[in-house]
C-alpha atoms as a PDB file:
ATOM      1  CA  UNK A   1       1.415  28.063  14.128  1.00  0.00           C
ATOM      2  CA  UNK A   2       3.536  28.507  17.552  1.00  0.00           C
ATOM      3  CA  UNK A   3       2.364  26.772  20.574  1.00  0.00           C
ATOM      4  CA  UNK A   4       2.767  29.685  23.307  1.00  0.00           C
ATOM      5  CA  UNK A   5       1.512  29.596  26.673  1.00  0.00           C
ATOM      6  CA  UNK A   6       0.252  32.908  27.490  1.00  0.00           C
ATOM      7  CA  UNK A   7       0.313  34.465  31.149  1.00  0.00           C
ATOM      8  CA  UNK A   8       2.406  31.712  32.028  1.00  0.00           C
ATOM      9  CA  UNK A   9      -1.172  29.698  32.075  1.00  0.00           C
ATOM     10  CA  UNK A  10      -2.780  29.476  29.161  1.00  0.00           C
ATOM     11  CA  UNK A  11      -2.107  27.389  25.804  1.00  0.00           C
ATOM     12  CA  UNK A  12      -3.022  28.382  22.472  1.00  0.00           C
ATOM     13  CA  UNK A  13      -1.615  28.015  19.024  1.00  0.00           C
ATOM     14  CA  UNK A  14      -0.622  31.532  17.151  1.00  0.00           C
ATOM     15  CA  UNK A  15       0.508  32.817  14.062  1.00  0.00           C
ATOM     16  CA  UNK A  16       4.313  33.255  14.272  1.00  0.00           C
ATOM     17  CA  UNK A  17       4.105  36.977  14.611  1.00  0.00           C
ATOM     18  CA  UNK A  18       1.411  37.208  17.213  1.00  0.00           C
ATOM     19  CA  UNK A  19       3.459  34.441  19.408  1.00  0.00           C
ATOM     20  CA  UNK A  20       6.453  36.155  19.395  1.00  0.00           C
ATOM     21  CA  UNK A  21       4.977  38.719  21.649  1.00  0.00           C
ATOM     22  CA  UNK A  22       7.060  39.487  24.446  1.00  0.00           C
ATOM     23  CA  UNK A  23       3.920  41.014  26.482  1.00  0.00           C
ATOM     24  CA  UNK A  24       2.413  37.164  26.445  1.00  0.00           C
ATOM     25  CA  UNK A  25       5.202  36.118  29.194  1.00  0.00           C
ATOM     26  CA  UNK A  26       4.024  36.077  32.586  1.00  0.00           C
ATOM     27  CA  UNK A  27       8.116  36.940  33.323  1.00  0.00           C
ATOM     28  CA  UNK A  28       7.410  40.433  31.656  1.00  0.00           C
ATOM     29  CA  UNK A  29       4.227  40.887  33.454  1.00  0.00           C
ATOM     30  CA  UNK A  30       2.110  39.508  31.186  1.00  0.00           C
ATOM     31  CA  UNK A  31      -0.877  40.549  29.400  1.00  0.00           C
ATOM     32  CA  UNK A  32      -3.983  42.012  31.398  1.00  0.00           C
ATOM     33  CA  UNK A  33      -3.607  39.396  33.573  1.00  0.00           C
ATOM     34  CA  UNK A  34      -5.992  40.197  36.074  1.00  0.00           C
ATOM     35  CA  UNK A  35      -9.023  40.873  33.014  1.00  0.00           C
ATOM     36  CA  UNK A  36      -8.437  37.903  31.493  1.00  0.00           C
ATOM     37  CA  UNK A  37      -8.364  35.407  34.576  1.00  0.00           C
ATOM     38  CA  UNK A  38     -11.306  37.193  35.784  1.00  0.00           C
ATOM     39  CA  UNK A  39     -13.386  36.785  32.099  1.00  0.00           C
ATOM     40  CA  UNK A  40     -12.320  33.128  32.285  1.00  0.00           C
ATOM     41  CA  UNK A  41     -13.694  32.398  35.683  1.00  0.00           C
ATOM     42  CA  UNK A  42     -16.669  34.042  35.129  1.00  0.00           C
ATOM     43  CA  UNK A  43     -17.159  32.285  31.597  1.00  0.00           C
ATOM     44  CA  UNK A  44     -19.427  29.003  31.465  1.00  0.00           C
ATOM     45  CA  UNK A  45     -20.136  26.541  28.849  1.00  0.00           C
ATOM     46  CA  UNK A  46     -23.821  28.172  28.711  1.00  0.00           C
ATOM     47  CA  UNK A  47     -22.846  31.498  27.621  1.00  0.00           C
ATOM     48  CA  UNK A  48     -23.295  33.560  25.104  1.00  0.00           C
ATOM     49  CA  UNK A  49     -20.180  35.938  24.824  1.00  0.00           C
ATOM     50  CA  UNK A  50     -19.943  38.913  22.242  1.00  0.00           C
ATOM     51  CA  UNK A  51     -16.540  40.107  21.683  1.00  0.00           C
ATOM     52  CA  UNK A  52     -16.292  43.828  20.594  1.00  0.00           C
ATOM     53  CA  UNK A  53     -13.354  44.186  18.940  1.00  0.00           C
ATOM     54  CA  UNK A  54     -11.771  40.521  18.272  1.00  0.00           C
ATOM     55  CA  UNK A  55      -8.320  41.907  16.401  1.00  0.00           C
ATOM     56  CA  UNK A  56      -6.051  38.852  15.868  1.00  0.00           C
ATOM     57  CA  UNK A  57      -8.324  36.391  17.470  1.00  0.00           C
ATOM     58  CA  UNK A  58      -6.333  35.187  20.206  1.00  0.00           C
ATOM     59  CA  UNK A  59      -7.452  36.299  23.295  1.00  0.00           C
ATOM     60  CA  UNK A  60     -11.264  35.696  21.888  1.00  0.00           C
ATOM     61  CA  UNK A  61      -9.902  32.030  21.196  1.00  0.00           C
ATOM     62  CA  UNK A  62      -8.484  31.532  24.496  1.00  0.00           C
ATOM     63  CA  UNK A  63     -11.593  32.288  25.962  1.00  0.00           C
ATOM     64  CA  UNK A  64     -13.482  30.466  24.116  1.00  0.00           C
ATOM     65  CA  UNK A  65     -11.195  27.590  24.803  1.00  0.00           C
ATOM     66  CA  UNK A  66     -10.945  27.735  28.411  1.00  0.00           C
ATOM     67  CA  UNK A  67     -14.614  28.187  28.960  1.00  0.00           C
ATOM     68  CA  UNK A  68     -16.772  26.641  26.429  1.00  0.00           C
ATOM     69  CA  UNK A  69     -18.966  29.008  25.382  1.00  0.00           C
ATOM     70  CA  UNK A  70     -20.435  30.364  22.181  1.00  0.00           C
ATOM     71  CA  UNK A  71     -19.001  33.198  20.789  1.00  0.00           C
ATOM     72  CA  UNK A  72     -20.011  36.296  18.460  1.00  0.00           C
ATOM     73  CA  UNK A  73     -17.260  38.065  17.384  1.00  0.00           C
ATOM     74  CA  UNK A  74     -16.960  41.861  15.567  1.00  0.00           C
ATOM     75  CA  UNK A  75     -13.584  42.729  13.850  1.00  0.00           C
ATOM     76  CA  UNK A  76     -14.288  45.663  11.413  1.00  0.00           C
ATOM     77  CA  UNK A  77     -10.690  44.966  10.095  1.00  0.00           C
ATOM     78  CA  UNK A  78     -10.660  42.817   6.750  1.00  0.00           C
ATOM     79  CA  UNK A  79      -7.087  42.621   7.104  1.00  0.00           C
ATOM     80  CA  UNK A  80      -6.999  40.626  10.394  1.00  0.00           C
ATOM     81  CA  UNK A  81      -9.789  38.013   9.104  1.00  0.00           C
ATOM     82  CA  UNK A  82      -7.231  35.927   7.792  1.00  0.00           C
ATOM     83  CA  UNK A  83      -5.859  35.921  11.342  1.00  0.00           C
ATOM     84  CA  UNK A  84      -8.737  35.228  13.215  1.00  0.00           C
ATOM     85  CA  UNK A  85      -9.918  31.987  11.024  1.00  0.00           C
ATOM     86  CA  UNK A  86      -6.587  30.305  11.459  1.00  0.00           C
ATOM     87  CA  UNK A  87      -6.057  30.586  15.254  1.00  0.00           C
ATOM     88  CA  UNK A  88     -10.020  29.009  15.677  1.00  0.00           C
ATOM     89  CA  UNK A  89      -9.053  26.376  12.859  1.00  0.00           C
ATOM     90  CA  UNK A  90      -5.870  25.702  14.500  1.00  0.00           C
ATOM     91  CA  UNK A  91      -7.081  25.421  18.034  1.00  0.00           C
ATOM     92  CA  UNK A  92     -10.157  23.427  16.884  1.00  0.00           C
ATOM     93  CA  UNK A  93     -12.563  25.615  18.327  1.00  0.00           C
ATOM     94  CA  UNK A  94     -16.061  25.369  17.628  1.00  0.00           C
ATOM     95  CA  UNK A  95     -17.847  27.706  14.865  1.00  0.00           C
ATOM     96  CA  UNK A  96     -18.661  31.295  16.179  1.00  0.00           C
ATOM     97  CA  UNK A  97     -22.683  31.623  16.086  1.00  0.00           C
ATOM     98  CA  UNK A  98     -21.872  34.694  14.190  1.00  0.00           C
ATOM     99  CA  UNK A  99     -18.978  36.977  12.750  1.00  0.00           C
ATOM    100  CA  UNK A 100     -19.548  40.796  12.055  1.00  0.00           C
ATOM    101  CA  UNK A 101     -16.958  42.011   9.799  1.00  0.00           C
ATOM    102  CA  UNK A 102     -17.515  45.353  11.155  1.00  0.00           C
ATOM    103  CA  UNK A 103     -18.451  47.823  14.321  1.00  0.00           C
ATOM    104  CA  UNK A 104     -21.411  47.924  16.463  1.00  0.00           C
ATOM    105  CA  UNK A 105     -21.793  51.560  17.374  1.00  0.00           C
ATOM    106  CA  UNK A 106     -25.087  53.563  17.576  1.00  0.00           C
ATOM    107  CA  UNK A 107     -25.989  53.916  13.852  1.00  0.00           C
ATOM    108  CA  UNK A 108     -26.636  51.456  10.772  1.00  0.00           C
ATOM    109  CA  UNK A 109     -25.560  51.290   7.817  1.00  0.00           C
ATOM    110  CA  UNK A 110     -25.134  48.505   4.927  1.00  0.00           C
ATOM    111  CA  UNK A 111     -22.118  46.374   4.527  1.00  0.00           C
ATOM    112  CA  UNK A 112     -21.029  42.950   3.050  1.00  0.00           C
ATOM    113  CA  UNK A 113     -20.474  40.247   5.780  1.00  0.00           C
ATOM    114  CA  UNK A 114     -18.173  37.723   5.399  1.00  0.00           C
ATOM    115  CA  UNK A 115     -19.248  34.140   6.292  1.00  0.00           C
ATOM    116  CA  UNK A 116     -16.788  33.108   8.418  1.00  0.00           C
ATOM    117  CA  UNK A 117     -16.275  29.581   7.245  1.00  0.00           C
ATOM    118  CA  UNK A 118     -15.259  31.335   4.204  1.00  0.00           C
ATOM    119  CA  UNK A 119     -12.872  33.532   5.457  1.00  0.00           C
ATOM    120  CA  UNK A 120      -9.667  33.048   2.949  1.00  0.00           C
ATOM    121  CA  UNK A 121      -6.599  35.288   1.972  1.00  0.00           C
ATOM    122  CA  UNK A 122      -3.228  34.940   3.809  1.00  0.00           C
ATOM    123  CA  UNK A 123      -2.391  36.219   7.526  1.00  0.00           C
ATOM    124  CA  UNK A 124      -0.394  39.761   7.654  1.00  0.00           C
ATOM    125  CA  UNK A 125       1.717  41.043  10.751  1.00  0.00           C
ATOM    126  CA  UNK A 126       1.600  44.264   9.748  1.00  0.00           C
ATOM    127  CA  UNK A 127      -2.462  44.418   9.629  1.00  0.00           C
ATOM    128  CA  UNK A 128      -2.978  47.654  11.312  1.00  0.00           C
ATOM    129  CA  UNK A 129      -5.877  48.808  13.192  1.00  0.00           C
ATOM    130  CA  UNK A 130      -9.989  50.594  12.339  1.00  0.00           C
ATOM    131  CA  UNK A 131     -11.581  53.039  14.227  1.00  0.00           C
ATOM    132  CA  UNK A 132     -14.867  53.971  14.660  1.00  0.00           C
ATOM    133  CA  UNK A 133     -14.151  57.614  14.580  1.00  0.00           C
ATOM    134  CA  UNK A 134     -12.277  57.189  10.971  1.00  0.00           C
ATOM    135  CA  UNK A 135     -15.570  56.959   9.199  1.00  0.00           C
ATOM    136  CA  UNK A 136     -15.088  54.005   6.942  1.00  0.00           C
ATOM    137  CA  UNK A 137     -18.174  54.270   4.422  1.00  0.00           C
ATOM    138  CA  UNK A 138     -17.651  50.545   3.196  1.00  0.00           C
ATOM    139  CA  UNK A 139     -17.609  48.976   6.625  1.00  0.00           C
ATOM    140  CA  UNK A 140     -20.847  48.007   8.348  1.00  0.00           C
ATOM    141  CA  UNK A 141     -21.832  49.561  10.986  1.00  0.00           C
ATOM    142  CA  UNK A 142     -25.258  48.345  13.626  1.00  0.00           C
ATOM    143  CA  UNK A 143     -26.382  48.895  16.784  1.00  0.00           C
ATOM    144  CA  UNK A 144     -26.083  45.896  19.046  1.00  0.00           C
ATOM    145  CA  UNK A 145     -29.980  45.990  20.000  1.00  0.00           C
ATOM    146  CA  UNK A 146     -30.705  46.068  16.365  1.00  0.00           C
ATOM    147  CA  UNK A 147     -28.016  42.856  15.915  1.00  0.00           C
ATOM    148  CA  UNK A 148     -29.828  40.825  19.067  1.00  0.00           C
ATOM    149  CA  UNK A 149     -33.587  41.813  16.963  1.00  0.00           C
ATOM    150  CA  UNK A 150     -32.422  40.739  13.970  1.00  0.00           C
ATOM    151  CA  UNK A 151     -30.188  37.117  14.663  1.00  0.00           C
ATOM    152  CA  UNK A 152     -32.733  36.436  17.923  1.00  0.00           C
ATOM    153  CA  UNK A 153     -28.811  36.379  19.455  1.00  0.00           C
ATOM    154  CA  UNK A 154     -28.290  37.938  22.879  1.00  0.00           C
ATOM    155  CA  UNK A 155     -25.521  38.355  25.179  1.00  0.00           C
ATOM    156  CA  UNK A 156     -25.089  36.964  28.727  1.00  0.00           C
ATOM    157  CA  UNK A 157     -21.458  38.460  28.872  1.00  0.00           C
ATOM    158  CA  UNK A 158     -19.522  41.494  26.905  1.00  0.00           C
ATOM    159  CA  UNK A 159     -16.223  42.458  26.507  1.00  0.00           C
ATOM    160  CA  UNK A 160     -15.259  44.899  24.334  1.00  0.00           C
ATOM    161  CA  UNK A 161     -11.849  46.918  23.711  1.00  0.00           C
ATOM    162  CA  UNK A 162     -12.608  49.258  21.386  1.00  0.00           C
ATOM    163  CA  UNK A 163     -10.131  52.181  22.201  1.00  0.00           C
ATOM    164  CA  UNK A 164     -12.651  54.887  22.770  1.00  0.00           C
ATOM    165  CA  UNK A 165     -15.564  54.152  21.190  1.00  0.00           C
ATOM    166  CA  UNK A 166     -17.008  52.655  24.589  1.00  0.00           C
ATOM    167  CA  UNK A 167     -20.053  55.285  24.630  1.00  0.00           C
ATOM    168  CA  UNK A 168     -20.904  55.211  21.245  1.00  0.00           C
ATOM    169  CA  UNK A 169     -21.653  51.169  21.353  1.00  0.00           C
ATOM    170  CA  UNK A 170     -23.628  51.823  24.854  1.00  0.00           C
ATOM    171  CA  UNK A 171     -26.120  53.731  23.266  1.00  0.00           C
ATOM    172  CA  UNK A 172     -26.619  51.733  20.663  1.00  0.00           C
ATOM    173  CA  UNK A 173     -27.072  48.630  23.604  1.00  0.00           C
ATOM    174  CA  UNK A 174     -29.319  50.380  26.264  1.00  0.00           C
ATOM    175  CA  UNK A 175     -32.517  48.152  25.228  1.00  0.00           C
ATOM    176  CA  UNK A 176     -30.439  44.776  25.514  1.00  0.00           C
ATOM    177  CA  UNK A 177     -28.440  46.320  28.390  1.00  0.00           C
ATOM    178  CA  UNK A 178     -32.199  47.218  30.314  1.00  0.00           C
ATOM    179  CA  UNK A 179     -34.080  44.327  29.632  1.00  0.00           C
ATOM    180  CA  UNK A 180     -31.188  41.058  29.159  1.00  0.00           C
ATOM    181  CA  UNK A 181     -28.681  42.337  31.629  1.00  0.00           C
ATOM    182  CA  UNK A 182     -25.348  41.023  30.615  1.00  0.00           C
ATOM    183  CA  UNK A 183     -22.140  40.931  32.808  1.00  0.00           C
ATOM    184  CA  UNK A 184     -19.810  43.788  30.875  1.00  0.00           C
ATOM    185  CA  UNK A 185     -16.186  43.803  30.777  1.00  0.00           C
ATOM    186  CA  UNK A 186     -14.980  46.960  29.500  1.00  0.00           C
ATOM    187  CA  UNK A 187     -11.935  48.225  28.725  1.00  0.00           C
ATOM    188  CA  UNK A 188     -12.445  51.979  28.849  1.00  0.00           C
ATOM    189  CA  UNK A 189      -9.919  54.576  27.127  1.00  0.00           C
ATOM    190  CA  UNK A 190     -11.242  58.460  28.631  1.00  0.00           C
ATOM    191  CA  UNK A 191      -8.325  60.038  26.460  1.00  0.00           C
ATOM    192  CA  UNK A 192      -9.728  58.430  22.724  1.00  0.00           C
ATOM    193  CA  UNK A 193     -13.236  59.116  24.252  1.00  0.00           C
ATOM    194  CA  UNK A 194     -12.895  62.656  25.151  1.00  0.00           C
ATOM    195  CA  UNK A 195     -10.520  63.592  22.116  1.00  0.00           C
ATOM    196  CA  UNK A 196     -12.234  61.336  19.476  1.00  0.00           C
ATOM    197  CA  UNK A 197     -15.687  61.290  19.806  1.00  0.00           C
ATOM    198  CA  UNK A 198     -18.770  63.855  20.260  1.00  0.00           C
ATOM    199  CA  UNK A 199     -22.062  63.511  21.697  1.00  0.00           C
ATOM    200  CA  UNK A 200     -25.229  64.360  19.242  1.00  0.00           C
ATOM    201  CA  UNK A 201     -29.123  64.488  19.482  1.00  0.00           C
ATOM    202  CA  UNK A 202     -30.365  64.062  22.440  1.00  0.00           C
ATOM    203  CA  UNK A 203     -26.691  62.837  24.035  1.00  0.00           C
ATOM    204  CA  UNK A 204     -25.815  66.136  23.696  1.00  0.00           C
ATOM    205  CA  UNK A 205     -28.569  67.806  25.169  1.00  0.00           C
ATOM    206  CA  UNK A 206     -28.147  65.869  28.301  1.00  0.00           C
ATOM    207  CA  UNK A 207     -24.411  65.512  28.417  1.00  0.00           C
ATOM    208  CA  UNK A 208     -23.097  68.114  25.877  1.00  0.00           C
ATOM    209  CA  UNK A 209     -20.897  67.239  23.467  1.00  0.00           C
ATOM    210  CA  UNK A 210     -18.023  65.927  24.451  1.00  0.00           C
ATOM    211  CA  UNK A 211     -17.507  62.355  25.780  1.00  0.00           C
ATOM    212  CA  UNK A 212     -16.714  62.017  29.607  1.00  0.00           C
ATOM    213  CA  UNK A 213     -16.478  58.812  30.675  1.00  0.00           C
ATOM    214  CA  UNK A 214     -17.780  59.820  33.975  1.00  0.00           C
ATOM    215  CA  UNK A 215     -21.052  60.504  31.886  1.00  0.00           C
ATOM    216  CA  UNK A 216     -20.867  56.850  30.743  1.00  0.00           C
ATOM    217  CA  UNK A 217     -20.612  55.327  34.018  1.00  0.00           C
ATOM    218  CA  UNK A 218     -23.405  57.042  35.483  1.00  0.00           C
ATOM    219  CA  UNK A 219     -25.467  56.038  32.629  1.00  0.00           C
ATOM    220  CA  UNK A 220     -25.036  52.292  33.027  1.00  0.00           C
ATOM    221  CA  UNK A 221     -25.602  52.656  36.282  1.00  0.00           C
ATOM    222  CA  UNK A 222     -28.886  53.967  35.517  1.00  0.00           C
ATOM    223  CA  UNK A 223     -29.167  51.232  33.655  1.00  0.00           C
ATOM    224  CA  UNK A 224     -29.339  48.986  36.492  1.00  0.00           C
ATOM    225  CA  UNK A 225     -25.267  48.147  37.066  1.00  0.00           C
ATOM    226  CA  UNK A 226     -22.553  48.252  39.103  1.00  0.00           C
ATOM    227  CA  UNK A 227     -19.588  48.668  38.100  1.00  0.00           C
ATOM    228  CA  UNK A 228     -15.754  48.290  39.793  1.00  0.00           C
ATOM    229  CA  UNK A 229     -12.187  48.685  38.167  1.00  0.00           C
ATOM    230  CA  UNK A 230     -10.041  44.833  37.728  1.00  0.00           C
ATOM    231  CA  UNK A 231      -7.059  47.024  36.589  1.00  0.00           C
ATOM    232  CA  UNK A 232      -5.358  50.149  35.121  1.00  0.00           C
ATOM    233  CA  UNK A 233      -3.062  48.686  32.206  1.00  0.00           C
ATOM    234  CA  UNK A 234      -0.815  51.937  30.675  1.00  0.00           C
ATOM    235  CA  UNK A 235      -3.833  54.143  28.778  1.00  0.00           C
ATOM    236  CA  UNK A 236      -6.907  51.949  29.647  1.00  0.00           C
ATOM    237  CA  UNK A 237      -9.000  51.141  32.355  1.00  0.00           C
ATOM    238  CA  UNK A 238     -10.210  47.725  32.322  1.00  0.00           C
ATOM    239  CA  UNK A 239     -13.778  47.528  34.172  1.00  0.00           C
ATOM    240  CA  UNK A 240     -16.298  45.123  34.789  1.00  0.00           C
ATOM    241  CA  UNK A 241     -19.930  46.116  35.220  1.00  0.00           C
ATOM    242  CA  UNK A 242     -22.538  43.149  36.803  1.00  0.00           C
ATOM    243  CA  UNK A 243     -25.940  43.736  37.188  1.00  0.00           C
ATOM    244  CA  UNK A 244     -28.114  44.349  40.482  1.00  0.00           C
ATOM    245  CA  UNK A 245     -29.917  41.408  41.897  1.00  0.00           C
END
């Protein structure tokens, strides 16, 4: 492990490979500066954070680090496991309340989860990435009301970057999102959305089928948000939505 310090503020031991990142240095610009400063201020010690795709770990562990709070985290990856439980065992973080070894989206099906404690194999660099869109039939897949019903486990802050499968994971919130509430961060990808996904059911008879991420805005508005942009980072758009008092 690599003691890095990344944005030129924040310290956290990494695998090798993920510290040598150039994009960590705040002398290269750094990396989503302006989302991740504004996640940690907003972060407390009392809340419950779930982080939609976790990747590597790190930025999940910094967070987690800087703020104190309690953490669910969903990688669908098996590859980047590994990853993940050496960066928290290396930064002595506390236990996530729960790991889903796969993607919350707006279906369900069955899949084997890992218990994260138990998380074992070695760490790979060249890990690679899973979409929601790629149809994996041997990863899990829930809907993040279902999740909250079934652990008793609710947000009071989400981030997720899930490159395009924003909408997909809303609808399978709205209940939680109605009734709990949480402070979103978002970063949305319109491209992956409109090219990758399609609207069915009743989706598409209100918003036909392809995925505009106007369509998704309006929606969580509805919901009882507002929403403003932190930053535009190359092909995302990283958002934050806060409920209306």
């Amino acid at each position: 492990m690599v003691q890095i310090k990344i944005n030129g503020e924040y310290d956290l031991l990494l695998p090798e490979y993920r510290a040598a990142r150039p994009e960590w240095l705040i002398e290269n610009g750094g990396w989503e500066v302006e989302r991740i400063n504004e996640m940690v201020d907003t972060l407390t010690p009392n809340d419950v954070l779930f982080d939609l795709g976790t990747e590597a770990g790190d930025i999940s562990a910094l967070l987690v680090k800087e703020s104190g709070c309690d953490i669910v985290m969903v990688e669908p990856n098996n590859r980047v496991w590994p990853s993940i439980r050496e960066v928290w065992k290396a930064n002595n973080l506390k236990e996530p309340l729960f790991f889903f070894g796969g993607f919350f989206s707006n279906q369900r099906n069955s899949g084997i989860m890992p218990e994260f404690s138990r998380i074992g194999g070695e760490m790979i660099s060249d890990h690679g990435f899973k979409q929601l869109y790629e149809n994996y039939p041997d990863v899990a897949q829930t809907r993040l009301d279902d999740f909250c019903k079934s652990t008793g486990i609710y947000p009071t802050v989400i981030t997720m970057d899930c490159e395009g499968a924003e909408w997909e994971i809303i609808k399978g919130a709205e209940q939680t999102l109605r009734e709990k509430k949480p402070i979103i961060f978002m970063s949305v990808h319109p491209e992956f959305m409109f090219d990758s996904y399609r609207n069915e059911g009743k989706w598409k008879e209100m918003y036909g089928e392809r995925q505009h991420v106007v369509h998704m805005l309006r929606f969580i508005d509805e919901l009882g948000y507002t929403h403003r942009c932190i930053e535009y980072d190359y092909h995302e758009l990283h958002m934050r939505f806060d409920p209306i008092k």
